[in-house]
C-alpha atoms as a PDB file:
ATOM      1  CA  UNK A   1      40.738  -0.684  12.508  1.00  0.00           C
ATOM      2  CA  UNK A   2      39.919  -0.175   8.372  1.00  0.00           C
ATOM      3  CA  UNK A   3      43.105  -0.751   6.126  1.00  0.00           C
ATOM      4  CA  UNK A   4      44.861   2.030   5.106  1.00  0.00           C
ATOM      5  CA  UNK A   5      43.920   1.064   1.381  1.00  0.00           C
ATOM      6  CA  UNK A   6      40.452   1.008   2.237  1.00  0.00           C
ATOM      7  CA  UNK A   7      40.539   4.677   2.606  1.00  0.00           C
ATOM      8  CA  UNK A   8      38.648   6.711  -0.078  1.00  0.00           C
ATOM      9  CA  UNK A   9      39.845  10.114  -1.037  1.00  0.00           C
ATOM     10  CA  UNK A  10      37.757  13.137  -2.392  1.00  0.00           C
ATOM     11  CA  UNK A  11      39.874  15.869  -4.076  1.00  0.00           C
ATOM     12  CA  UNK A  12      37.415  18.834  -4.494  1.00  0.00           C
ATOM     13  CA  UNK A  13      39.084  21.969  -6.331  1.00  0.00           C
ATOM     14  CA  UNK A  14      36.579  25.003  -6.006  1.00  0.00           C
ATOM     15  CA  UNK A  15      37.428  28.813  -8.056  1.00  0.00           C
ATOM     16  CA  UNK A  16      35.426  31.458  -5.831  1.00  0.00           C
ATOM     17  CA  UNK A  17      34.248  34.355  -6.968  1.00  0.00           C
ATOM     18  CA  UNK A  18      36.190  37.806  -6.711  1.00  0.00           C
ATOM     19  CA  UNK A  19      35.360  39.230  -3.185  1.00  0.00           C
ATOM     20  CA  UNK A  20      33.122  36.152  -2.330  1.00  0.00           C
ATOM     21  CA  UNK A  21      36.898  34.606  -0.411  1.00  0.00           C
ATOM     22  CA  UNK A  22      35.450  35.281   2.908  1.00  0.00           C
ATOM     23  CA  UNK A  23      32.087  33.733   2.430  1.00  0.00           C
ATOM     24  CA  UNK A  24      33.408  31.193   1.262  1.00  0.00           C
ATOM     25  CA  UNK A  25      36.047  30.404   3.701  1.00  0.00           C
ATOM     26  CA  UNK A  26      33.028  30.550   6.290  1.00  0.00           C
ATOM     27  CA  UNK A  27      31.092  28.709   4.279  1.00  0.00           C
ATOM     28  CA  UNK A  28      33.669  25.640   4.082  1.00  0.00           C
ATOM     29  CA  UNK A  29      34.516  26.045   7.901  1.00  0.00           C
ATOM     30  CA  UNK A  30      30.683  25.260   8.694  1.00  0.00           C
ATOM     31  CA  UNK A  31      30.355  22.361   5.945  1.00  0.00           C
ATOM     32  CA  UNK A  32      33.745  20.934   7.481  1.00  0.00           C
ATOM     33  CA  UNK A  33      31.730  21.168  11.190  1.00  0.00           C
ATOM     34  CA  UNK A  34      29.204  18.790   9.555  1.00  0.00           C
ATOM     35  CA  UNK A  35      31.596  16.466   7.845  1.00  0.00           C
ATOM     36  CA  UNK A  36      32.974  15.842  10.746  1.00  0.00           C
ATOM     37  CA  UNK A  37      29.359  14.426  11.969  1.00  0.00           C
ATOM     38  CA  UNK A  38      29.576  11.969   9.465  1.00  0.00           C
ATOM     39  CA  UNK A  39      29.751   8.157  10.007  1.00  0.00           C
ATOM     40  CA  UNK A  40      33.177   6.782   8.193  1.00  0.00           C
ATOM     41  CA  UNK A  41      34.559  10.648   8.341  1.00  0.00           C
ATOM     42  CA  UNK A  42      38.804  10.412   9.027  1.00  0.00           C
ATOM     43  CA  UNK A  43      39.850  13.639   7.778  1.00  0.00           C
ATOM     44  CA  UNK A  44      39.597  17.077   5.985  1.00  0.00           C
ATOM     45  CA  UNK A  45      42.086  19.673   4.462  1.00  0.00           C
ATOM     46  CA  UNK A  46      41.763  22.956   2.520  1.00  0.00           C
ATOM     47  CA  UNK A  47      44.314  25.181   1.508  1.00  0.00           C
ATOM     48  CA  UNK A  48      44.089  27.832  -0.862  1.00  0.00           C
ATOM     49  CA  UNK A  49      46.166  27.215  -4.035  1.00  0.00           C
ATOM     50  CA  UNK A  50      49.252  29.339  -4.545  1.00  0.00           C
ATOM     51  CA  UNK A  51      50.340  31.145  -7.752  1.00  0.00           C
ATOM     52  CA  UNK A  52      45.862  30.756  -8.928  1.00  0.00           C
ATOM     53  CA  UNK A  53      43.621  32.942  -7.643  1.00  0.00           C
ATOM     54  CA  UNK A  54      40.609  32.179  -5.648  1.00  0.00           C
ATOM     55  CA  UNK A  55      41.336  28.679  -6.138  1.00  0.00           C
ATOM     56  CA  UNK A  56      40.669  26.354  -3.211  1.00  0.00           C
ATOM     57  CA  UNK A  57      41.651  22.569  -3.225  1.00  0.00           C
ATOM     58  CA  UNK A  58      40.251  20.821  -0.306  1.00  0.00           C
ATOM     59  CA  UNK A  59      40.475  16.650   0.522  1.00  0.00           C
ATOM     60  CA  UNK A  60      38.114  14.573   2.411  1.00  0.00           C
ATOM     61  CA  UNK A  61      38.844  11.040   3.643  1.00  0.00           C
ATOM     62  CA  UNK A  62      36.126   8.129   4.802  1.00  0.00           C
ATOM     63  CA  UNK A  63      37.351   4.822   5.729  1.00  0.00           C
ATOM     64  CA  UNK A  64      34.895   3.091   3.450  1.00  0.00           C
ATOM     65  CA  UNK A  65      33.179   4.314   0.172  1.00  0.00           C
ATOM     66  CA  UNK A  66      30.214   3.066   1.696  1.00  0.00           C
ATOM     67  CA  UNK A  67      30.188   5.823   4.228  1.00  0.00           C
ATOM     68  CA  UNK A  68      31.580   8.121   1.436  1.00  0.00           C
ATOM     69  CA  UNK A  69      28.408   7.309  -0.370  1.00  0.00           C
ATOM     70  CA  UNK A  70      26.180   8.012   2.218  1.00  0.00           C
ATOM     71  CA  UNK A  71      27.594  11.839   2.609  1.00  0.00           C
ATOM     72  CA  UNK A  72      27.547  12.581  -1.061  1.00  0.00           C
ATOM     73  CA  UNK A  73      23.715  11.758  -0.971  1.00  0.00           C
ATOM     74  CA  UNK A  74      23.136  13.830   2.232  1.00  0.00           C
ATOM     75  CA  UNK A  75      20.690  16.160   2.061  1.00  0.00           C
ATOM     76  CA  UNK A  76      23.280  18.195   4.229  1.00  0.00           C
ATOM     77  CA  UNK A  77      25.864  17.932   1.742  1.00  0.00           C
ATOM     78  CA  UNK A  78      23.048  19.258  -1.297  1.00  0.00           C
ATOM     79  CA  UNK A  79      22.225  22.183   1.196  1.00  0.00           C
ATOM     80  CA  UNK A  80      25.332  23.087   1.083  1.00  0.00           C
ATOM     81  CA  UNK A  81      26.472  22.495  -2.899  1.00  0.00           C
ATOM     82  CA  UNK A  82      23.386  25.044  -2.748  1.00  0.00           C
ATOM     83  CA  UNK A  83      24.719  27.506  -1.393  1.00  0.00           C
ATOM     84  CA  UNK A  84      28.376  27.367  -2.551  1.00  0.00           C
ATOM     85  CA  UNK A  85      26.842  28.062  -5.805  1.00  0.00           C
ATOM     86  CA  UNK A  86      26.421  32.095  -4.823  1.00  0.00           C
ATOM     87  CA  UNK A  87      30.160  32.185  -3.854  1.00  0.00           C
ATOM     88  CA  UNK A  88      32.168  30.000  -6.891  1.00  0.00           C
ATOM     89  CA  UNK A  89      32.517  30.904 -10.495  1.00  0.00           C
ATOM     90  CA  UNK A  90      32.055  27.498 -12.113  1.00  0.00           C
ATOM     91  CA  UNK A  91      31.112  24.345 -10.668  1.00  0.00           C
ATOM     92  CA  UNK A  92      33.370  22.490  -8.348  1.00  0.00           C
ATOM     93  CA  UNK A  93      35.574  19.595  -9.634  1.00  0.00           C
ATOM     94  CA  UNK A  94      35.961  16.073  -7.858  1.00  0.00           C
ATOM     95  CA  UNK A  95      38.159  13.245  -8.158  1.00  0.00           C
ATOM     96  CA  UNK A  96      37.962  10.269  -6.123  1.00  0.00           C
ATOM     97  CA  UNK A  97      40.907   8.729  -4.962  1.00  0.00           C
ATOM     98  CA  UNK A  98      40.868   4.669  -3.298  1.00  0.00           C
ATOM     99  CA  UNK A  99      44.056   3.664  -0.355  1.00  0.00           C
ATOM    100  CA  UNK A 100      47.168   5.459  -0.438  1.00  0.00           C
ATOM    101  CA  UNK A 101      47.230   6.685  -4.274  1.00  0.00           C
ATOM    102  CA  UNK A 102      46.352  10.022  -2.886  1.00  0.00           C
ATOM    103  CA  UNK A 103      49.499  10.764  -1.217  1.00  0.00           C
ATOM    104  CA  UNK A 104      51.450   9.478  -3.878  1.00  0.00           C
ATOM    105  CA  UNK A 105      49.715  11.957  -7.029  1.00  0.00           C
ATOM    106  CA  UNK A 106      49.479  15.216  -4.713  1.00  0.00           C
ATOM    107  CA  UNK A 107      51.604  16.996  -6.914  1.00  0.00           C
ATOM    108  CA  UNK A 108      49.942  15.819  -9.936  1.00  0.00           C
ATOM    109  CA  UNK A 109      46.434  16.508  -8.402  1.00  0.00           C
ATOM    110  CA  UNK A 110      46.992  20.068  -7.481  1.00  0.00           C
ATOM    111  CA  UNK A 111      48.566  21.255 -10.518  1.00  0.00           C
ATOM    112  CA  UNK A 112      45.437  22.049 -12.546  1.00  0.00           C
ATOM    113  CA  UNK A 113      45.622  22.595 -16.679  1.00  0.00           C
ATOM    114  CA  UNK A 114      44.245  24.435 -19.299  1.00  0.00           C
ATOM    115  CA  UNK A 115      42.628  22.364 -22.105  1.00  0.00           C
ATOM    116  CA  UNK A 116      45.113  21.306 -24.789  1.00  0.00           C
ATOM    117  CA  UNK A 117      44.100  24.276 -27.698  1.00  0.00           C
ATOM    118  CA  UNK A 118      44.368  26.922 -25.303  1.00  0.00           C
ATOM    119  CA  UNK A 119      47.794  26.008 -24.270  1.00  0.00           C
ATOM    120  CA  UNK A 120      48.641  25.581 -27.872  1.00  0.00           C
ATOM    121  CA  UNK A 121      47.255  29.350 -28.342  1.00  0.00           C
ATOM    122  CA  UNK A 122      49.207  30.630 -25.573  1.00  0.00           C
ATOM    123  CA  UNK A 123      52.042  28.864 -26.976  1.00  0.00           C
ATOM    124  CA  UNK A 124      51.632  30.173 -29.944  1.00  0.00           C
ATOM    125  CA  UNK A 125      51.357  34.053 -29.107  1.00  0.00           C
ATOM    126  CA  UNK A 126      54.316  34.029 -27.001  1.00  0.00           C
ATOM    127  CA  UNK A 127      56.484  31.897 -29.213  1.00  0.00           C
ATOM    128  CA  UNK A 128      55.928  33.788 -32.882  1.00  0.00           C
ATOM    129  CA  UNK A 129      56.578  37.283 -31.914  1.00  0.00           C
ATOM    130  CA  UNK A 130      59.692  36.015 -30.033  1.00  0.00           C
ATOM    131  CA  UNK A 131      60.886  34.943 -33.473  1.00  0.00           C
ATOM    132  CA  UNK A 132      60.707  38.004 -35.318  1.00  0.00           C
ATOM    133  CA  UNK A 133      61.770  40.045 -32.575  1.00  0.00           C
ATOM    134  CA  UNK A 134      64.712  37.969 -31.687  1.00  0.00           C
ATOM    135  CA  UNK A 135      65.978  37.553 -35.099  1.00  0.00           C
ATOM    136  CA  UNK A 136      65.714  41.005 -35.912  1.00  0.00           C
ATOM    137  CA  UNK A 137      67.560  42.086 -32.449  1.00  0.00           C
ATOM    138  CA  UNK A 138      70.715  39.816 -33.116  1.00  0.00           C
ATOM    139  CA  UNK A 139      70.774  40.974 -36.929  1.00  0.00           C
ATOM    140  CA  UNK A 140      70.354  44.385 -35.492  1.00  0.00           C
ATOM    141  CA  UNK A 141      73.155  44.449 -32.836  1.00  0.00           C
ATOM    142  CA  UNK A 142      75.566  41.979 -34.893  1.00  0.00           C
ATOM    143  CA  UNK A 143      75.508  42.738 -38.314  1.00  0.00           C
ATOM    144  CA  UNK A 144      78.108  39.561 -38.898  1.00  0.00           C
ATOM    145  CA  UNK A 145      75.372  37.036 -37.661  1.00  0.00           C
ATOM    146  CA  UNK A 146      74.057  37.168 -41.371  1.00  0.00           C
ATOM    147  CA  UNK A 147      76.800  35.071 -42.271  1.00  0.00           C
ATOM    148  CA  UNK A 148      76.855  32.564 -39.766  1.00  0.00           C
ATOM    149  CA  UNK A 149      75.302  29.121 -41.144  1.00  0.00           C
ATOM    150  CA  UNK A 150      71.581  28.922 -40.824  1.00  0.00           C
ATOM    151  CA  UNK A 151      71.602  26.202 -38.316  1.00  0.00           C
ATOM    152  CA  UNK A 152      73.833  27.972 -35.801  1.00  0.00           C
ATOM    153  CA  UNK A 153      71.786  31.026 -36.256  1.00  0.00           C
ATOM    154  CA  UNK A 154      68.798  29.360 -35.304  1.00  0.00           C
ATOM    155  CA  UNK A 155      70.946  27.467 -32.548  1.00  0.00           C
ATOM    156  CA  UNK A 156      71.780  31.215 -30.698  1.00  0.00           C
ATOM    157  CA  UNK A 157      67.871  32.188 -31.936  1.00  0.00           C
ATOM    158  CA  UNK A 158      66.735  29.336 -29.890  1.00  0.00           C
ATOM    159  CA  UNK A 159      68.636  29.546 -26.760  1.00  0.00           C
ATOM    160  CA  UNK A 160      67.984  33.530 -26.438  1.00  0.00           C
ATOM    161  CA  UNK A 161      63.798  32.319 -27.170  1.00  0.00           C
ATOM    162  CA  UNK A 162      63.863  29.218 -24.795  1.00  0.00           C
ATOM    163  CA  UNK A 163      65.125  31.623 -21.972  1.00  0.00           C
ATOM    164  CA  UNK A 164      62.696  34.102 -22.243  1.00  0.00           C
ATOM    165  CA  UNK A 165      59.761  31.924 -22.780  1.00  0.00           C
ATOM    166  CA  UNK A 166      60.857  30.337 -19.359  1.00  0.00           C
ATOM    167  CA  UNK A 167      60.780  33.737 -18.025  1.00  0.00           C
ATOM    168  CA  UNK A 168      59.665  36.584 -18.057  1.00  0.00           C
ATOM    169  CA  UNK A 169      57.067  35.880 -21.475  1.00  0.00           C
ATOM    170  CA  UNK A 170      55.029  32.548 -20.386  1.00  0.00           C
ATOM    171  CA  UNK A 171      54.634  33.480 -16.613  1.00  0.00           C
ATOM    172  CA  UNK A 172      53.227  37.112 -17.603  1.00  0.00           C
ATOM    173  CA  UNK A 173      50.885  35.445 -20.452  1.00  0.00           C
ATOM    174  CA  UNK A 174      49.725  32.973 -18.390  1.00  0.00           C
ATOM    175  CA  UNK A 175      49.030  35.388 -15.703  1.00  0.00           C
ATOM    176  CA  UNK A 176      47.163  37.957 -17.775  1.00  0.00           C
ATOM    177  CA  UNK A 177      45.401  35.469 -19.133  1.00  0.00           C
ATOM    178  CA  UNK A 178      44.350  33.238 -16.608  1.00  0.00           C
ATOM    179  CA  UNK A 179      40.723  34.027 -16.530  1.00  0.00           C
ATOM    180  CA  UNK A 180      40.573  32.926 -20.137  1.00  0.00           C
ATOM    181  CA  UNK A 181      42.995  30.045 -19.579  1.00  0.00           C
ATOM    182  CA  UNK A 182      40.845  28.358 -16.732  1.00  0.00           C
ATOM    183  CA  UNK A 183      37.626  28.538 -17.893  1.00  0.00           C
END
């Protein structure tokens, strides 16, 4: 029996294209089959990721990266990076993963980001219209709140823009925008 930290795992995180989902899901049940066929082969899951769309995250596991070596240059395996081409929108992403370390960044693995200046962009439109608007609304509704110190102003400015940025603004942004954002 292999050690459990001998165990290599491949993370692959696919985006398929709009109404390409059932190809592809056929397409991954048939490369699975072959897997499977595989020397070293322990294990496969695929879900589709939650809350992006068309995003599938999928993890392989070999006992050795020996055998993990010998899929990855399979002529099977470039038949089939082939033809997932027609289905995904950009090319696949892999990490590899040695032992247990897997288990133990799942969270971390799955949750995918935007590059830095994009997030800084988003940040950006969502945060400087809050500012004028909010500032204006509480002058508007409490005319007194023009004599309040500038610092607890800003204090009841801040809370007000913190909670909306939480929700409803940055979830709608990032939603709109997600085609941009994970490019």
């Amino acid at each position: 029996m292999k050690k459990l930290n001998n165990i290599v795992s491949v993370v692959v995180s696919d985006k398929v294209k709009n109404n390409r989902q059932s190809d592809f899901e056929n397409w991954q049940e048939r490369i699975i089959s072959e897997i499977r066929k595989f020397k070293g082969f322990i294990s496969v899951s695929s879900k589709k990721i939650e809350d992006v769309e068309n995003e599938y995250f999928t993890v392989f596991q070999f006992d050795s990266n020996q055998n993990l070596q010998h899929w990855i240059e399979s002529d099977v395996l470039r038949k089939y990076l082939s033809e997932a081409e027609q289905y995904t929108e950009v090319p696949y992403r892999i990490s590899r993963h040695q032992g247990l370390e897997f288990f133990f960044d799942k969270e971390k693995l799955m949750a995918k980001q935007p590059p830095f200046y994009k997030r800084v962009l988003i940040g950006i439109a969502a945060v400087y219209p809050l500012i004028i608007s909010v500032g204006q609304l509480f002058h508007w509704i409490i005319p007194e709140f023009e004599e309040l110190p500038f610092e607890l102003a800003l204090f009841f400015e801040v809370i007000v823009i913190s909670s909306l940025m939480n929700y409803p603004v940055m979830p709608m942004l990032t939603k709109w925008l997600q085609g941009w954002l994970y490019k």
